[in-house]
Protein backbone atom coordinates (compact mmCIF):
# COMPACT_ATOMS: atom_id res chain seq x y z
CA UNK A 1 175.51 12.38 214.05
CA UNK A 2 174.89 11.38 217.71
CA UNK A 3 176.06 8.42 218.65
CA UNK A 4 173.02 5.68 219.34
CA UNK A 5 174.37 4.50 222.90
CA UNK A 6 175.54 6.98 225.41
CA UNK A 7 176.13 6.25 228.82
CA UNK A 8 175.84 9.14 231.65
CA UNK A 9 178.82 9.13 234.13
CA UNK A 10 177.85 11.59 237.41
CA UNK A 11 181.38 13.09 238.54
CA UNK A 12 182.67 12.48 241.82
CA UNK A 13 183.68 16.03 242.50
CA UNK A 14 181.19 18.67 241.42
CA UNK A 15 178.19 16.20 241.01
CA UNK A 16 177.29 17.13 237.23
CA UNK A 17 176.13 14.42 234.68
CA UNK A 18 178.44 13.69 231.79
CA UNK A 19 177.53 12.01 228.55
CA UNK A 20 180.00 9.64 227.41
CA UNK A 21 179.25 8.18 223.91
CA UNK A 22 179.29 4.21 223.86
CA UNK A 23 182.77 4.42 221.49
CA UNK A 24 184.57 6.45 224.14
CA UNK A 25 183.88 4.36 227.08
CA UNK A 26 187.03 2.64 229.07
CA UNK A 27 188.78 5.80 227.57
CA UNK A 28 190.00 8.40 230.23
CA UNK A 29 187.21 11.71 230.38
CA UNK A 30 186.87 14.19 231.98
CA UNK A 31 183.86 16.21 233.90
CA UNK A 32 182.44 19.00 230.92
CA UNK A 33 181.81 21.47 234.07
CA UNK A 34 184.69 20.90 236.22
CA UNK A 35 187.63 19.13 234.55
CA UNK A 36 187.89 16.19 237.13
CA UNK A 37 188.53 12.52 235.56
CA UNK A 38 185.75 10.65 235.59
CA UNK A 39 185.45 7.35 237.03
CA UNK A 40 184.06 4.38 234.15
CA UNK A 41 181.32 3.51 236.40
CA UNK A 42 182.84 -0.07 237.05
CA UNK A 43 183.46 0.40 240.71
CA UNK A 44 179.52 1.06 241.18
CA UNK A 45 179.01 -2.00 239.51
CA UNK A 46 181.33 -4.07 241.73
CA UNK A 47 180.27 -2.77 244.79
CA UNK A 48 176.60 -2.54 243.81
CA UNK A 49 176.73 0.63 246.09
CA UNK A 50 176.42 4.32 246.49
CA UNK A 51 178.56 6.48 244.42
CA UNK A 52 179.57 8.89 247.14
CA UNK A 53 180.64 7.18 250.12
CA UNK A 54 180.61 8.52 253.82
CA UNK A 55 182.49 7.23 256.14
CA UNK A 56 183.58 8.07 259.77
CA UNK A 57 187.02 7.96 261.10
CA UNK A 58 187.55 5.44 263.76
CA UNK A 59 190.36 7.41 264.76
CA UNK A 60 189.13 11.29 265.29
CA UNK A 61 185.50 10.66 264.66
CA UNK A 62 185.15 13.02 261.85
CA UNK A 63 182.98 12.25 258.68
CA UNK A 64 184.59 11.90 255.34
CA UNK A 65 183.14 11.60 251.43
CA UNK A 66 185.08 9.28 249.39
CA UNK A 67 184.04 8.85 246.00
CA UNK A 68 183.40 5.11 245.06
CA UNK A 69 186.66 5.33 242.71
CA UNK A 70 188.98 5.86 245.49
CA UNK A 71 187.92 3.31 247.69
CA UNK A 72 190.56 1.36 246.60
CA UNK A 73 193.38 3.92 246.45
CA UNK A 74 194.05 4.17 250.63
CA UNK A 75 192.35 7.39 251.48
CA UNK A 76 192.80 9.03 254.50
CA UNK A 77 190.79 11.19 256.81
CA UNK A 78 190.48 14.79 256.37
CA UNK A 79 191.11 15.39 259.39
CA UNK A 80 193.71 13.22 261.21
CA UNK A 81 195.22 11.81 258.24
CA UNK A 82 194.77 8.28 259.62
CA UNK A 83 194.25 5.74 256.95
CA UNK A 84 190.50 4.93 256.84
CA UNK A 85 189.33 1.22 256.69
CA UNK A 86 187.51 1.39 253.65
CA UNK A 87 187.62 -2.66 253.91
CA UNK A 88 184.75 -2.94 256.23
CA UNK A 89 182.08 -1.06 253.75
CA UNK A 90 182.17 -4.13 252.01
CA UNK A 91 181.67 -6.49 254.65
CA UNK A 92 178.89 -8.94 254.82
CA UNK A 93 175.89 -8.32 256.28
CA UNK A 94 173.60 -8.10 258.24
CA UNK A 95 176.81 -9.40 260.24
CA UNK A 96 176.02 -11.25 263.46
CA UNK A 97 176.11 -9.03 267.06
CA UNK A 98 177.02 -10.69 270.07
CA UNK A 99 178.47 -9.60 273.53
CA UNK A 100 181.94 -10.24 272.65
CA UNK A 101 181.90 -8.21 268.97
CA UNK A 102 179.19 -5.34 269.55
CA UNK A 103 182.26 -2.81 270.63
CA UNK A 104 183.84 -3.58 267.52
CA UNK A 105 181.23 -3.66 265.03
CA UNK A 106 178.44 -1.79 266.24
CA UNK A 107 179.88 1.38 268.50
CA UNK A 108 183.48 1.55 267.12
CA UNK A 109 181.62 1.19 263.24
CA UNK A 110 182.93 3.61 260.78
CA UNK A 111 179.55 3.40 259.59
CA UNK A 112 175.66 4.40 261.33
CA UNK A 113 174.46 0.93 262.68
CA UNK A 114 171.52 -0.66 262.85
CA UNK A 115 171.01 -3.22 264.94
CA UNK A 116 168.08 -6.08 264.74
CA UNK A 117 167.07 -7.66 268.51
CA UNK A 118 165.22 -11.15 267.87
CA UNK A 119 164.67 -13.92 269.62
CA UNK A 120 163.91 -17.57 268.01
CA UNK A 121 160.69 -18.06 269.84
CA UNK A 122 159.04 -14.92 268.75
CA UNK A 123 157.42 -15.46 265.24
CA UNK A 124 157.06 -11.80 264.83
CA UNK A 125 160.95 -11.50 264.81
CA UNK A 126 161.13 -14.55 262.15
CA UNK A 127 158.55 -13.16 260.13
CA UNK A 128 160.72 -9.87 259.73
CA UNK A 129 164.44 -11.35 259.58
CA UNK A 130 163.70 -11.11 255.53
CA UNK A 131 163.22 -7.15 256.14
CA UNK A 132 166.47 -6.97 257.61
CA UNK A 133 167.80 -9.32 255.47
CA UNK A 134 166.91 -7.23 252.16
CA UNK A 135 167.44 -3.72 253.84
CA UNK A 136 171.22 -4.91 254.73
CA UNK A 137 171.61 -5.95 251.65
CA UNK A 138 170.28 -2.45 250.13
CA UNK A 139 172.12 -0.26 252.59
CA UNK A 140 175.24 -1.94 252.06
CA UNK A 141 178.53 0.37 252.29
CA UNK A 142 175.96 3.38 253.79
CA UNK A 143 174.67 1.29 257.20
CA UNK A 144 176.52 -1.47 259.04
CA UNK A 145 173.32 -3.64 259.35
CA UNK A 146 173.28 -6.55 262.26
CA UNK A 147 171.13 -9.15 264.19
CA UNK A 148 171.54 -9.46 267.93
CA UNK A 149 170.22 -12.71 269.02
CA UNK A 150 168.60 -11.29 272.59
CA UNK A 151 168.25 -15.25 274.26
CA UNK A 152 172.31 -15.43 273.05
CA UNK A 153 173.50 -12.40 274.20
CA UNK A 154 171.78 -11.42 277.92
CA UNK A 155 174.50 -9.04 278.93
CA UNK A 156 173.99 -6.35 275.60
CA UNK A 157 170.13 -6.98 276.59
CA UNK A 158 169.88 -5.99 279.53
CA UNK A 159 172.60 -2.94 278.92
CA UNK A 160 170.33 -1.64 276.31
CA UNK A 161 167.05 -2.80 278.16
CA UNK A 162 165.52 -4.98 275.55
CA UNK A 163 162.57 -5.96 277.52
CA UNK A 164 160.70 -7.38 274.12
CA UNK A 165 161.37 -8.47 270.47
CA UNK A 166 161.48 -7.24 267.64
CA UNK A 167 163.48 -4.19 268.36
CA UNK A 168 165.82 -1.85 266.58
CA UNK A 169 168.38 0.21 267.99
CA UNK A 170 169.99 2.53 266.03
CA UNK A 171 173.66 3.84 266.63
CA UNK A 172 175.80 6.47 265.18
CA UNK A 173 179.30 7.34 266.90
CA UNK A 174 179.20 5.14 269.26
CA UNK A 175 176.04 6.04 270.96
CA UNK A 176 172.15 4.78 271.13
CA UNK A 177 170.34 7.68 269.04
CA UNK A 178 166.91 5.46 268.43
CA UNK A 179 164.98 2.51 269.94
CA UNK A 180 162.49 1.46 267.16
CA UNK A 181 159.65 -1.34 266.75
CA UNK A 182 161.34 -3.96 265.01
CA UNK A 183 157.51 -4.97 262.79
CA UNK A 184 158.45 -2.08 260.48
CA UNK A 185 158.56 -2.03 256.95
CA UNK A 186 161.55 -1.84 254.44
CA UNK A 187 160.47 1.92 253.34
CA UNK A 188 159.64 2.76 256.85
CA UNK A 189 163.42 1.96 257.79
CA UNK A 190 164.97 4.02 255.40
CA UNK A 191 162.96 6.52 256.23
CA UNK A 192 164.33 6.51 259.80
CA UNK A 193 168.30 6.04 258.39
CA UNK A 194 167.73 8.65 256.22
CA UNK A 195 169.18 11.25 258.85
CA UNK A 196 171.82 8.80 259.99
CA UNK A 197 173.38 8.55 256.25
């Protein structure tokens, strides 16, 4: 007899859908198609993100899948063999961009970043800020999301020639790839990450 409770564990390697009954679970499986040990699932939970990670190497540059139950185990890039910091997919966001940090956080990012210009004054940009707000907190550990403060930060406004608010500027490898409205929708920005992921 089937069991009543089943819960469906997607492996990490070859992508195909296991069934695990509910009296197996926290028991070690493996993947039906490929033989790879499945993960239990609890590292989705905890991170409340994607199971399939990718993440650049701030080292070489080169793009790298780690599966969400290895984040933890000190993975290195394919590539170079540098140890990737797997710490900052969990940092908190949207994180706040100034002058002094946007190297750091926004072009050296392991991750695509998108980056929110706003200015206190403009109701527009205070109107969206719980977009942003709810689409960093969505994208987490896929897109580093920020805010720049524009009146707070001239010199990163006038690098990037942020003549008017809202604004989003999108980066991936250290470069400027898109200049957006910032009045856009939650779907609508997704939409536009969707390549960047």
């Amino acid at each position: 007899m089937e069991s009543e409770r089943a819960q469906i564990l997607p492996c990490s390697k070859c992508g195909a859908k296991n069934r695990i009954p509910s009296e197996k679970m926290g028991m070690p499986a493996k993947c039906g198609r490929c033989g790879s040990p499945l993960g239990s699932g609890k590292e989705e939970k905890r991170s409340g993100g994607p199971e399939v990670y990718m993440f650049r190497c701030t080292g070489c540059g080169a793009r790298n899948k780690i599966p969400g139950h290895r984040i933890d185990a000190g993975p290195r890039c394919g590539k170079c063999k540098q140890p990737l910091r797997t710490e900052e997919l969990f940092e908190p966001q949207p994180l706040r961009i100034t002058d002094g940090n946007f190297q750091e956080k926004v072009l050296r990012s392991p991750l695509p970043a998108l980056v929110f210009a706003w200015a206190p004054w403009c109701p527009t940009c205070r109107a969206y800020l719980p977009v942003i707000d709810d689409y960093a907190k969505d994208s987490k550990g896929r897109v580093r999301v920020g805010k720049l403060n524009v009146d707070e930060n001239p010199a990163l406004s006038s690098s990037y020639s942020i003549l008017s608010v809202p604004q989003i500027l999108v980066f991936d490898r250290g470069q400027l790839k898109e200049t957006l409205p910032g009045a856009m929708q939650k779907n609508d920005i997704q939409g536009k990450m969707a390549v960047y992921i």
